[in-house]
Protein backbone atom coordinates (compact mmCIF):
# COMPACT_ATOMS: atom_id res chain seq x y z
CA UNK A 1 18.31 25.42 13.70
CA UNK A 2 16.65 23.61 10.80
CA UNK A 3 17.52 20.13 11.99
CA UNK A 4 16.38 20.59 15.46
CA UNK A 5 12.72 22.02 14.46
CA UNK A 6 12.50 18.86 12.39
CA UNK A 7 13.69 17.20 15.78
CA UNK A 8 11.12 18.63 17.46
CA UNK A 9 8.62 18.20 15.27
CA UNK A 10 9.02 14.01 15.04
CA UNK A 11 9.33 14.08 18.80
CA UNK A 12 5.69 15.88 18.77
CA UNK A 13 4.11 13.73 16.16
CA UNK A 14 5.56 10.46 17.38
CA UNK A 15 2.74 8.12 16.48
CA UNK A 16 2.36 9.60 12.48
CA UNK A 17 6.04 9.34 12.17
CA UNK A 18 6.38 5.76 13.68
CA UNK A 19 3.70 4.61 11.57
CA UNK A 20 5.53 5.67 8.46
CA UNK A 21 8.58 4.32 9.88
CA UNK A 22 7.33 1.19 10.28
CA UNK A 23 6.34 0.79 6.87
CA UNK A 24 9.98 1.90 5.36
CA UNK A 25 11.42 -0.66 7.64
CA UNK A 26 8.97 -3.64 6.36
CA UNK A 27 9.49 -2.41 2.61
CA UNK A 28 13.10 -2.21 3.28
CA UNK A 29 13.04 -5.76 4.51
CA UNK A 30 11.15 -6.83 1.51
CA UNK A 31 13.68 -5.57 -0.96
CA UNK A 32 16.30 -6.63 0.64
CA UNK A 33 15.04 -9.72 0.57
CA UNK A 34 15.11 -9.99 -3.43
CA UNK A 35 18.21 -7.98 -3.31
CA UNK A 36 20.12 -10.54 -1.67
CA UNK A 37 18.87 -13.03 -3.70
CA UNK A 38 19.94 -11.30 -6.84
CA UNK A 39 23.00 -10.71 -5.85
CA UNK A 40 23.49 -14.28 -4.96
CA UNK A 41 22.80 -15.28 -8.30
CA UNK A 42 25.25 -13.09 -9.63
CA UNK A 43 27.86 -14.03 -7.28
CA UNK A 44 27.32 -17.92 -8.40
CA UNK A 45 28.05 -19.74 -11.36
CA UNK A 46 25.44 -22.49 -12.09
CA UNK A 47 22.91 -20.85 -10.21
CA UNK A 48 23.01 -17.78 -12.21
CA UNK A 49 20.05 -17.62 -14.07
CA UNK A 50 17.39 -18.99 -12.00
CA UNK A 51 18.70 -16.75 -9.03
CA UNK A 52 18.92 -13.99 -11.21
CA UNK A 53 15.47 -14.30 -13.05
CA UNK A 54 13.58 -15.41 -10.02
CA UNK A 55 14.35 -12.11 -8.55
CA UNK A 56 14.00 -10.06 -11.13
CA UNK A 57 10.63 -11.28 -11.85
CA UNK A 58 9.27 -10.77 -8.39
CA UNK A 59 11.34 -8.00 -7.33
CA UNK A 60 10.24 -5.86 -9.67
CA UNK A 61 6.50 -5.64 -9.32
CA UNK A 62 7.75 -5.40 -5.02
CA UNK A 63 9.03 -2.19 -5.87
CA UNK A 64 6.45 -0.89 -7.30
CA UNK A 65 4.46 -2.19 -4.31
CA UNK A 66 6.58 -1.23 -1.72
CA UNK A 67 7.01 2.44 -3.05
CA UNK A 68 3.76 3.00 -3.43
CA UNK A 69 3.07 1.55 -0.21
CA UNK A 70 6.00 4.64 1.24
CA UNK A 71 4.66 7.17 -1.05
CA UNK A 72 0.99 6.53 0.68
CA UNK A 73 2.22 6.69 4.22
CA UNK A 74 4.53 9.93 3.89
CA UNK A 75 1.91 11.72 1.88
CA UNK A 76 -0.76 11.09 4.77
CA UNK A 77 1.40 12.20 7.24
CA UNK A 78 2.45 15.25 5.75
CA UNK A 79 -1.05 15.96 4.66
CA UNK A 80 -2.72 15.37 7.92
CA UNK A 81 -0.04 18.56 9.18
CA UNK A 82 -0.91 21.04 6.68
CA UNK A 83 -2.41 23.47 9.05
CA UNK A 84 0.66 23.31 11.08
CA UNK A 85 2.73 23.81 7.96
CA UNK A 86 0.24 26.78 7.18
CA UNK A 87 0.86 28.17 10.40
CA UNK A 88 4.70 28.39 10.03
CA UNK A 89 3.95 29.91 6.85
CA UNK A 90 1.90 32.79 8.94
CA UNK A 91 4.78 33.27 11.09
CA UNK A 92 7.12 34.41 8.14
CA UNK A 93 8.36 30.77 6.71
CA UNK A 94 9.03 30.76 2.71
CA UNK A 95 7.94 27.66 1.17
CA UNK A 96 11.68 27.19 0.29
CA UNK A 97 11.83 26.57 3.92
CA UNK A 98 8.54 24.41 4.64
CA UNK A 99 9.86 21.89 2.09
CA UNK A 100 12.84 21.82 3.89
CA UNK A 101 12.04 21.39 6.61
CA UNK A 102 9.62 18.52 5.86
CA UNK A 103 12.07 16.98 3.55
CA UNK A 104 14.34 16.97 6.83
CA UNK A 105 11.67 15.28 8.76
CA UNK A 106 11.24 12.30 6.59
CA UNK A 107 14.90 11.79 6.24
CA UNK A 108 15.40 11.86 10.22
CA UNK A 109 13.05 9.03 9.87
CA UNK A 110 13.42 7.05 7.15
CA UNK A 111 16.79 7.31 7.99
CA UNK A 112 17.09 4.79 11.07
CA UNK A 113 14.04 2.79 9.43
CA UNK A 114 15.72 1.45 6.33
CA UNK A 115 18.45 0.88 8.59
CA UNK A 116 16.38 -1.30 10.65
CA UNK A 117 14.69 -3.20 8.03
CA UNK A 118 18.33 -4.24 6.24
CA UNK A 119 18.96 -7.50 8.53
CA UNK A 120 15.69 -8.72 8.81
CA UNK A 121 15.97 -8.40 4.74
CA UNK A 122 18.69 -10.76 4.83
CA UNK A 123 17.08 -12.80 6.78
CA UNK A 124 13.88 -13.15 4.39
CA UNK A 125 16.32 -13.87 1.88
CA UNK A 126 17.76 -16.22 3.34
CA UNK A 127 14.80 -18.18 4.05
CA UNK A 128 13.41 -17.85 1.02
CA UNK A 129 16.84 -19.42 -0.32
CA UNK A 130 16.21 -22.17 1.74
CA UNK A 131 13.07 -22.84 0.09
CA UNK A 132 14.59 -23.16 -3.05
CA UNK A 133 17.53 -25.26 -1.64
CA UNK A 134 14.72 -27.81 -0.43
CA UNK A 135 12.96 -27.89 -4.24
CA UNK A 136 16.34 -28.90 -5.61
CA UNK A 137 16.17 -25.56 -7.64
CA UNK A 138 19.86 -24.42 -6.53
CA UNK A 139 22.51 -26.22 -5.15
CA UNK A 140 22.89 -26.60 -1.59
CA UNK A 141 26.58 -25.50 -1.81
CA UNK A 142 24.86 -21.87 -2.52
CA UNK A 143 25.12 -19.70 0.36
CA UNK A 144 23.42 -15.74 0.44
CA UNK A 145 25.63 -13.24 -0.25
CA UNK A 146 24.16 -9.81 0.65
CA UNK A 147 26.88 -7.11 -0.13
CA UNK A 148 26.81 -3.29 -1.41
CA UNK A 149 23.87 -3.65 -4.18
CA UNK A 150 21.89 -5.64 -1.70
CA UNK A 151 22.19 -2.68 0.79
CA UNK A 152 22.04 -0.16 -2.40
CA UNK A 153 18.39 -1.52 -4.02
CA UNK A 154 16.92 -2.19 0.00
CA UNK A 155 17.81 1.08 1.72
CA UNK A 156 17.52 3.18 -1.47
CA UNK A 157 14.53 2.34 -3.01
CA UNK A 158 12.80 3.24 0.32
CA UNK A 159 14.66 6.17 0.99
CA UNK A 160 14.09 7.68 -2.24
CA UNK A 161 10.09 7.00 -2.23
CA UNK A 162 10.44 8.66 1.02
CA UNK A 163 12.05 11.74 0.58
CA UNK A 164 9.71 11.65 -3.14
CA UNK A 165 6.77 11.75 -1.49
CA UNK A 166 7.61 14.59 1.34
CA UNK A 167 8.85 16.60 -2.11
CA UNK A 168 5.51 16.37 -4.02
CA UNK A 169 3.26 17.07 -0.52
CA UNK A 170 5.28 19.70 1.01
CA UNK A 171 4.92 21.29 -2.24
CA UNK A 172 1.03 21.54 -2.09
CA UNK A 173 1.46 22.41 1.48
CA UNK A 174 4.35 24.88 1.26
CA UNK A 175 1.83 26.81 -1.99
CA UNK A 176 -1.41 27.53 -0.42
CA UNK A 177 -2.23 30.77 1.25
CA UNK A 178 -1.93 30.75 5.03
CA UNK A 179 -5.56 32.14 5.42
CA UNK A 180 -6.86 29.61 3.25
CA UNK A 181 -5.08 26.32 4.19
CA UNK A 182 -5.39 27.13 8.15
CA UNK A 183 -9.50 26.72 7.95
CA UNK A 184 -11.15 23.78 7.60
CA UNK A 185 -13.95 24.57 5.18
CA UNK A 186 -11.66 23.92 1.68
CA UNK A 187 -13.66 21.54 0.06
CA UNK A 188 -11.31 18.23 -0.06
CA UNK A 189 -13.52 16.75 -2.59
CA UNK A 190 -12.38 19.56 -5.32
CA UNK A 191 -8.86 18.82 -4.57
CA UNK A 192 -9.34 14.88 -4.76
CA UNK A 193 -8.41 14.29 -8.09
CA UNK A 194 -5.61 16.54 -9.48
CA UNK A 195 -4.47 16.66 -13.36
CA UNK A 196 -1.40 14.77 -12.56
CA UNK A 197 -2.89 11.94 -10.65
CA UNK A 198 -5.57 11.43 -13.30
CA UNK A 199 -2.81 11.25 -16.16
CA UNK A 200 -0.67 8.67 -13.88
CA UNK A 201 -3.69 6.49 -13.14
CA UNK A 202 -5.12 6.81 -16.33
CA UNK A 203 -1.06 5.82 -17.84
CA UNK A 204 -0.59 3.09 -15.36
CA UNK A 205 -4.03 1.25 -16.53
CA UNK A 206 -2.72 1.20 -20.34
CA UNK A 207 0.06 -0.13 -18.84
CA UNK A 208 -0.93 -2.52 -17.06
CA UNK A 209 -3.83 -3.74 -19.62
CA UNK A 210 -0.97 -3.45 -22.69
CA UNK A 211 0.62 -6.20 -20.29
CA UNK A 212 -2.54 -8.24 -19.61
CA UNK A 213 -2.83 -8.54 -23.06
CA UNK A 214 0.63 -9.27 -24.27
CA UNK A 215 0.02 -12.07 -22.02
CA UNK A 216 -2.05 -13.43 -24.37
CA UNK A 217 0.48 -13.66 -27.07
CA UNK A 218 2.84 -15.66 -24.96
CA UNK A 219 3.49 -18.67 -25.06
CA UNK A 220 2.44 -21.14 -22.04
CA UNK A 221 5.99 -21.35 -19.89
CA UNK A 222 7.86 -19.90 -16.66
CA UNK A 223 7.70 -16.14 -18.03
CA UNK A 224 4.19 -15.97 -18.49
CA UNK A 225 4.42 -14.82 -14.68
CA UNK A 226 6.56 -12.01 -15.80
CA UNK A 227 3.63 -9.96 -17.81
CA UNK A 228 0.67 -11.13 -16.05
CA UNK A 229 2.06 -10.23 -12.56
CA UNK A 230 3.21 -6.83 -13.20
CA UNK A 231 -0.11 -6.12 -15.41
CA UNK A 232 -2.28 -6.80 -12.21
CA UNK A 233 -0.21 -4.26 -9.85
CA UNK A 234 0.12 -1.32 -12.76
CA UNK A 235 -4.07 -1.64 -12.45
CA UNK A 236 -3.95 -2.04 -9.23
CA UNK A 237 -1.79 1.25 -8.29
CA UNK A 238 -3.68 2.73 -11.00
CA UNK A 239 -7.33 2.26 -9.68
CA UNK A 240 -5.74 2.98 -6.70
CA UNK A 241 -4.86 6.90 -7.84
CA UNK A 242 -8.13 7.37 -9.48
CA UNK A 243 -10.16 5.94 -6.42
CA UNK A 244 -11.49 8.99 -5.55
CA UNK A 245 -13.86 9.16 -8.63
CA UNK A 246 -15.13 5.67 -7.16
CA UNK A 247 -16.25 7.41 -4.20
CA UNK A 248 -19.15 9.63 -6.35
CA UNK A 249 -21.90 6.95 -6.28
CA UNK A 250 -22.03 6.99 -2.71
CA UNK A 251 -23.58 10.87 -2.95
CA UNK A 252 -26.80 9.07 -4.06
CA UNK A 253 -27.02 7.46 -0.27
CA UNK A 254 -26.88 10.60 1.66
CA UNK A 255 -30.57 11.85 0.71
CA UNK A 256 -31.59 7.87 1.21
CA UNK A 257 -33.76 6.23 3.66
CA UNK A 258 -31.02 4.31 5.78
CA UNK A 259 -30.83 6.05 8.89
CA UNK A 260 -29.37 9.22 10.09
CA UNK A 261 -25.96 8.11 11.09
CA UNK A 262 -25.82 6.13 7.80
CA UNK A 263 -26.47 8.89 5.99
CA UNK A 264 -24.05 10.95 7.53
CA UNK A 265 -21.46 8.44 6.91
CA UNK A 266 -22.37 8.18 3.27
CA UNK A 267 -21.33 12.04 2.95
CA UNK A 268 -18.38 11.80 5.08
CA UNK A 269 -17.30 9.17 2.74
CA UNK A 270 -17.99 11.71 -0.19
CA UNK A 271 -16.79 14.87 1.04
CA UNK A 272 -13.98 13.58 2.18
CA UNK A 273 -12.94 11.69 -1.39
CA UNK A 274 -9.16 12.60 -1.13
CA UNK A 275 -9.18 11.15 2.78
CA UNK A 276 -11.19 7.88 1.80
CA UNK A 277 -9.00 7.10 -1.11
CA UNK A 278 -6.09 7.75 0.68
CA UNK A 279 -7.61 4.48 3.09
CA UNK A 280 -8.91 3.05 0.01
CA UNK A 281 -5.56 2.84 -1.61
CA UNK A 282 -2.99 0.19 0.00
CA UNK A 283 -6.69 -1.79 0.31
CA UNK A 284 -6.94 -1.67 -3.25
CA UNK A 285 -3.39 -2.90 -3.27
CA UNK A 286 -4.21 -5.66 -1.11
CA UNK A 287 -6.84 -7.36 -2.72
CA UNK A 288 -5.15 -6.96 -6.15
CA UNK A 289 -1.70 -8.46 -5.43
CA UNK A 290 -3.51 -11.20 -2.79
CA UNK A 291 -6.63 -12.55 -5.47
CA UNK A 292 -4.27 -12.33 -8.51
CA UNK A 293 -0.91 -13.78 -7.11
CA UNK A 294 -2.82 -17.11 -5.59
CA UNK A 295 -4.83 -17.89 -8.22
CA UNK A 296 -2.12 -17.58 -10.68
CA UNK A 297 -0.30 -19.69 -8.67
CA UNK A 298 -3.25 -22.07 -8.14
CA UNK A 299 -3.96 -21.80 -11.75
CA UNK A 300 -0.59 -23.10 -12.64
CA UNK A 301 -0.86 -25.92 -9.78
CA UNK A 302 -3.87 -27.28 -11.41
CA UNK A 303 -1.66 -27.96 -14.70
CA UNK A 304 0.40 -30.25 -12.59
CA UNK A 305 -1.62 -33.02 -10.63
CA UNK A 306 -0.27 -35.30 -12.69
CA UNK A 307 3.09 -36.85 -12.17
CA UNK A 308 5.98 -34.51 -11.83
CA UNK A 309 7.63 -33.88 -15.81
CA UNK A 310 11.50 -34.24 -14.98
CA UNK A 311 13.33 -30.78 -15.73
CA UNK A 312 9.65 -28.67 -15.05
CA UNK A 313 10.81 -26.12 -12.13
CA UNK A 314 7.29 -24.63 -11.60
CA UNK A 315 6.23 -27.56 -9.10
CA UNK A 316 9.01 -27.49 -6.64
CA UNK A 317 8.39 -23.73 -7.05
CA UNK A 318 5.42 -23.37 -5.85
CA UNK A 319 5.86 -23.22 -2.20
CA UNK A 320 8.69 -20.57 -2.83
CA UNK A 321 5.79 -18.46 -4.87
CA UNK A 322 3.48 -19.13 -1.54
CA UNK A 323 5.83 -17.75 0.56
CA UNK A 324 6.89 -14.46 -1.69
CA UNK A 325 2.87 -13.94 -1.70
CA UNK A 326 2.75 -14.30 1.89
CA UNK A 327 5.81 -11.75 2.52
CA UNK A 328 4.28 -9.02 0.54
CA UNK A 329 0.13 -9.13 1.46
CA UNK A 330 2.03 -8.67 4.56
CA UNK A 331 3.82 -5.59 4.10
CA UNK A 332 0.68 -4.26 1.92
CA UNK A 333 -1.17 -5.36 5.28
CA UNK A 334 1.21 -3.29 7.49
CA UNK A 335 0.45 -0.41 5.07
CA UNK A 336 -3.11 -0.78 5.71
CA UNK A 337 -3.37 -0.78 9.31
CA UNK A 338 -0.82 2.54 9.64
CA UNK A 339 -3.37 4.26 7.21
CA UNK A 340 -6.58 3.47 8.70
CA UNK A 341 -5.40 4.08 12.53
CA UNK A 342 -3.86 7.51 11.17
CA UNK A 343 -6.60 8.47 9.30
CA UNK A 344 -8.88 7.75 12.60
CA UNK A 345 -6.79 9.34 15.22
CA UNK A 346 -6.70 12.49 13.23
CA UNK A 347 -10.28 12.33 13.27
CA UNK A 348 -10.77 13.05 17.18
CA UNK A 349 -11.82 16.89 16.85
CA UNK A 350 -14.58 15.68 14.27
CA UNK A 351 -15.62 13.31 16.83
CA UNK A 352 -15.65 15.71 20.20
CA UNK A 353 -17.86 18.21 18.12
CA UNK A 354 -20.12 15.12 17.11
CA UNK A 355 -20.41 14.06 20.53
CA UNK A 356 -21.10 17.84 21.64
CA UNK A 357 -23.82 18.15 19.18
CA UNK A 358 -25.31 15.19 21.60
CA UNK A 359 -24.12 12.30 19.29
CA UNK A 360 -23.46 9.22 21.70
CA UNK A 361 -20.49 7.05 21.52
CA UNK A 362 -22.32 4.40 20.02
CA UNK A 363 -23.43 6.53 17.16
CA UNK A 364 -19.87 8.06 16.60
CA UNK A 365 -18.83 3.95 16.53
CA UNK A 366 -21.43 3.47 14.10
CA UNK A 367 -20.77 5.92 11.33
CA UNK A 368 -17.28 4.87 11.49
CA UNK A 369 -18.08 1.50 10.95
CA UNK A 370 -20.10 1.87 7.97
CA UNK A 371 -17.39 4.38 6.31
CA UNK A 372 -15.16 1.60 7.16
CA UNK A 373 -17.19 -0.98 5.15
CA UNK A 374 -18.07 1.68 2.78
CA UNK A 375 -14.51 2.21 2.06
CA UNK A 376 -13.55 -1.38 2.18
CA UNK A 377 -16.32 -2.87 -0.36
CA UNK A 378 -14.65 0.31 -2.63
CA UNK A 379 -11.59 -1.40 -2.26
CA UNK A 380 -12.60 -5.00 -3.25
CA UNK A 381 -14.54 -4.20 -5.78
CA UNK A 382 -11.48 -2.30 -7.56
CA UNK A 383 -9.06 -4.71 -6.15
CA UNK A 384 -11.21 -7.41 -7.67
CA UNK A 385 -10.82 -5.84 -11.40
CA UNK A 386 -6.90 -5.58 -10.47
CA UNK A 387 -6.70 -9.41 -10.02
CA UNK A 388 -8.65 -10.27 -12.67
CA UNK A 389 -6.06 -8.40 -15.99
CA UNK A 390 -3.51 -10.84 -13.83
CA UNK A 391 -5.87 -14.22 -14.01
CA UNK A 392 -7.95 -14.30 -16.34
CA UNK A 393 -5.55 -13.66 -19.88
CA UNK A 394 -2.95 -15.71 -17.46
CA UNK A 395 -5.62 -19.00 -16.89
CA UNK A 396 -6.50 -18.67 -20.92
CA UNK A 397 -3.03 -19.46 -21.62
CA UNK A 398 -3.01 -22.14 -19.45
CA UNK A 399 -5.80 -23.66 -19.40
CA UNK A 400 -8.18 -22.05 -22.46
CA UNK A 401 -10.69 -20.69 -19.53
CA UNK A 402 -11.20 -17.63 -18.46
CA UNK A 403 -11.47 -18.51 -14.85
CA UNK A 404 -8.99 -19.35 -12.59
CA UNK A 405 -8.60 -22.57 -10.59
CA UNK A 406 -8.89 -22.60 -7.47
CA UNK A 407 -11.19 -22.74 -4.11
CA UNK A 408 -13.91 -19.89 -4.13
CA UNK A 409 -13.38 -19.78 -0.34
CA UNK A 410 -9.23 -18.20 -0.95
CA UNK A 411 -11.40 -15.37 -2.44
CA UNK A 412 -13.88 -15.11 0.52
CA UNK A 413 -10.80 -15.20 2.59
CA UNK A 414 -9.01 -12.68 1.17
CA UNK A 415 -12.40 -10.52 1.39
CA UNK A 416 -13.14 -11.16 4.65
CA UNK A 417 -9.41 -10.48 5.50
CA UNK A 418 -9.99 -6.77 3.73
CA UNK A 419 -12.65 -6.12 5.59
CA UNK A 420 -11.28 -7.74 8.83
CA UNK A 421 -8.18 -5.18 8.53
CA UNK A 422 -10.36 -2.35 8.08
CA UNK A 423 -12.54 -3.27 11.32
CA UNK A 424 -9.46 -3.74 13.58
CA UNK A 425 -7.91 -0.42 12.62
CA UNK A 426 -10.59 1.95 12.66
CA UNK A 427 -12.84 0.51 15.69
CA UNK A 428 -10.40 0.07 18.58
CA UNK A 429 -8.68 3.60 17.25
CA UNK A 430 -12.34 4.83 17.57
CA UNK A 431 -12.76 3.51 20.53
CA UNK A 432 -9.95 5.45 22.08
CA UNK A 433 -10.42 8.87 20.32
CA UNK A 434 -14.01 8.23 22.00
CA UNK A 435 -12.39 8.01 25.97
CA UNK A 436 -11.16 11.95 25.32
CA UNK A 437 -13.45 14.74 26.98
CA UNK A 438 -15.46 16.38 23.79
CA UNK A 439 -13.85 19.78 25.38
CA UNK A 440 -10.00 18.03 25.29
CA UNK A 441 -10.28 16.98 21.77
CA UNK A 442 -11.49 20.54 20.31
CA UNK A 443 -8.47 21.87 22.33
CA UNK A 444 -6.20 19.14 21.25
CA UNK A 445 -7.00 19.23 17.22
């Protein structure tokens, strides 16, 4: 009976639960991609080490990247439901059973996803083996081998975020009074920023600044990568979980002289802190990984113009660093859209009764554009401090300056891009909330 309520629960909410699908699939992908590489480099002799560390260098900040990225995406789904789940609660449901039966959800999806994302893994490994076949850095007798742990770190890293993060929000969901959680007035900026999520943040940014500084004691090699990477996503994720104190300056801009529907997007933004940080997040994420990845890599490039030194790996390696960096402002990308277009489509209610209180469709487009660029220059800004604990004790090593090489126009790029995400998820999603009657959507919500 259990199993097919959670049945007929995915096949109502199709959209939310094909959006987090689609990110368990790409992070699955991802790790398998490292996983298969590391377990090439354990199956091989001479190649051992280089296939091993490589890996285990990379693959360990994607983890971290790709669970947060599942944790995100599950938690907004189940949060977006927790009327419904209120409402099962009013017919008699214990919260024994709510988590459940939410728990069963997620794992009827994530199920086929990581399933799904396992070849085209393999695949990404492969390629990426290629790439280092090309440099000369292994042999090109080595061929992928992508066996039981491959399988093990891919589909269970995802799976586990998954079924973490329907745990911790069902539990929220499954303890509120049904009176209470089933009306919209609870203030969602009070619940924004819990004890727990304040001690993780605050623990992930001595974390990650303890690493940007033992960076600085290291010496100038191949491992410098290994502190100054990590140190940038542990901020990152971190900024990411306290985001919602970010959000507080923008009260000043909803008594301002900007316009009515500016102002009202200035307090959507702040009354809704928990909802704009959960949009705020994988953006934050984004910007941190993109900014500091490439310019440590373009920092390190600039330390080789000069004639190749024989035996020096990082050269050849760069490409191969390119093309990790590529793989995951992808998936972070793919996180990003499925947020912002399920954040948006469960706004269509708010919309209707904006549009009944003789708000046109133009002005409904407008406030959601500046929340969108609200949200996004939140974002960069934090992402911004992210990338610098990666660059800036990482380009003192190297080079004795604080700033990195490299073009200011990868950084305008990779803001624009932000901002360019955040436009083509929440406008066009907009834009079809906005063909709905006014009456429909109040019905439909």
């Amino acid at each position: 009976m259990m199993w097919r309520l959670a049945f007929l629960t995915v096949r109502a909410h199709r959209a939310s639960f094909l959006a987090s699908a689609a990110v368990m699939a790409a992070g699955t992908a991802l790790l398998t991609a490292f996983a298969s590489l590391l377990e090439t480099g354990m199956a091989t002799g001479g190649d051992t080490g280089f296939l091993v560390m490589l890996p285990a260098i990379l693959g360990g900040w994607t983890v971290a990247i790709v669970a947060f990225g599942v944790v995100s995406t599950v938690s907004l789904t189940i949060q977006h439901r927790e009327q419904e789940l209120a409402l099962l609660r009013s017919i008699a449901a214990t919260p024994r059973q709510i988590r459940q039966s939410v728990v069963r959800e997620t794992v009827m999806v994530a199920l086929p996803a990581v399933v799904a994302g396992l070849l085209p893994g393999i695949g990404l490994g492969a390629v990426v083996l290629g790439r280092l076949v090309d440099g000369g850095l292994v042999s090109a007798r080595t061929e992928l081998s992508a066996g039981w742990l491959c399988v093990a770190i891919g589909a269970g890293t995802s799976l586990l975020a998954a079924v973490g993060a329907a745990l911790i929000s069902s539990r929220r969901a499954a303890s509120i009074p049904p009176v209470r959680a089933l009306g919209e007035s609870t203030p969602a900026a009070a619940r924004a920023l819990t004890r727990a999520r304040v001690l993780s943040g605050l623990g992930l940014l001595v974390v990650g600044l303890s690493l940007g500084a033992g960076t600085l004691l290291m010496e100038n090699g191949p491992l410098l990568s290994s502190t100054a990477g990590p140190a940038g996503v542990a901020v990152a994720v971190g900024l990411a979980l306290l985001s919602p104190a970010a959000v507080t300056p923008i009260r000043l801009f909803t008594q301002a002289r900007i316009g009515a529907t500016a102002r009202l997007a200035a307090r959507n933004v702040h009354v809704r802190a928990k909802h704009s940080a959960s949009v705020a997040s994988p953006l934050i994420l984004l910007v941190g990984i993109a900014a500091g990845t490439l310019y440590m890599q373009s920092t390190e490039d600039s330390t080789h113009r000069g004639p190749a030194v024989a035996g020096d790996a990082s050269v050849p390696l760069a490409p191969v660093n390119y093309l990790v960096v590529t793989m995951i402002i992808g998936f972070s990308a793919i996180v990003v859209i499925n947020t912002l277009v399920a954040a948006t489509r469960r706004r269509s209610r708010e919309f209707g009764l904006l549009r009944l209180s003789a708000a046109t469709h133009g002005q409904v487009l407008k406030m959601v554009t500046v929340e969108a660029a609200v949200t996004a220059a939140i974002a960069v800004v934090l992402g911004t401090v992210a990338a610098a604990v990666t660059t800036v004790p990482y380009s003192l090593v190297k080079t004795g300056s604080p700033i990195a090489s490299g073009p200011a126009w990868m950084y305008l790029a990779i803001v624009g891009g932000a901002f360019l995400l955040v436009m083509l998820a929440a406008i066009p999603t907009t834009l079809g909330a906005l063909r709905t009657r006014p009456v429909d959507a109040l019905s439909a919500a």
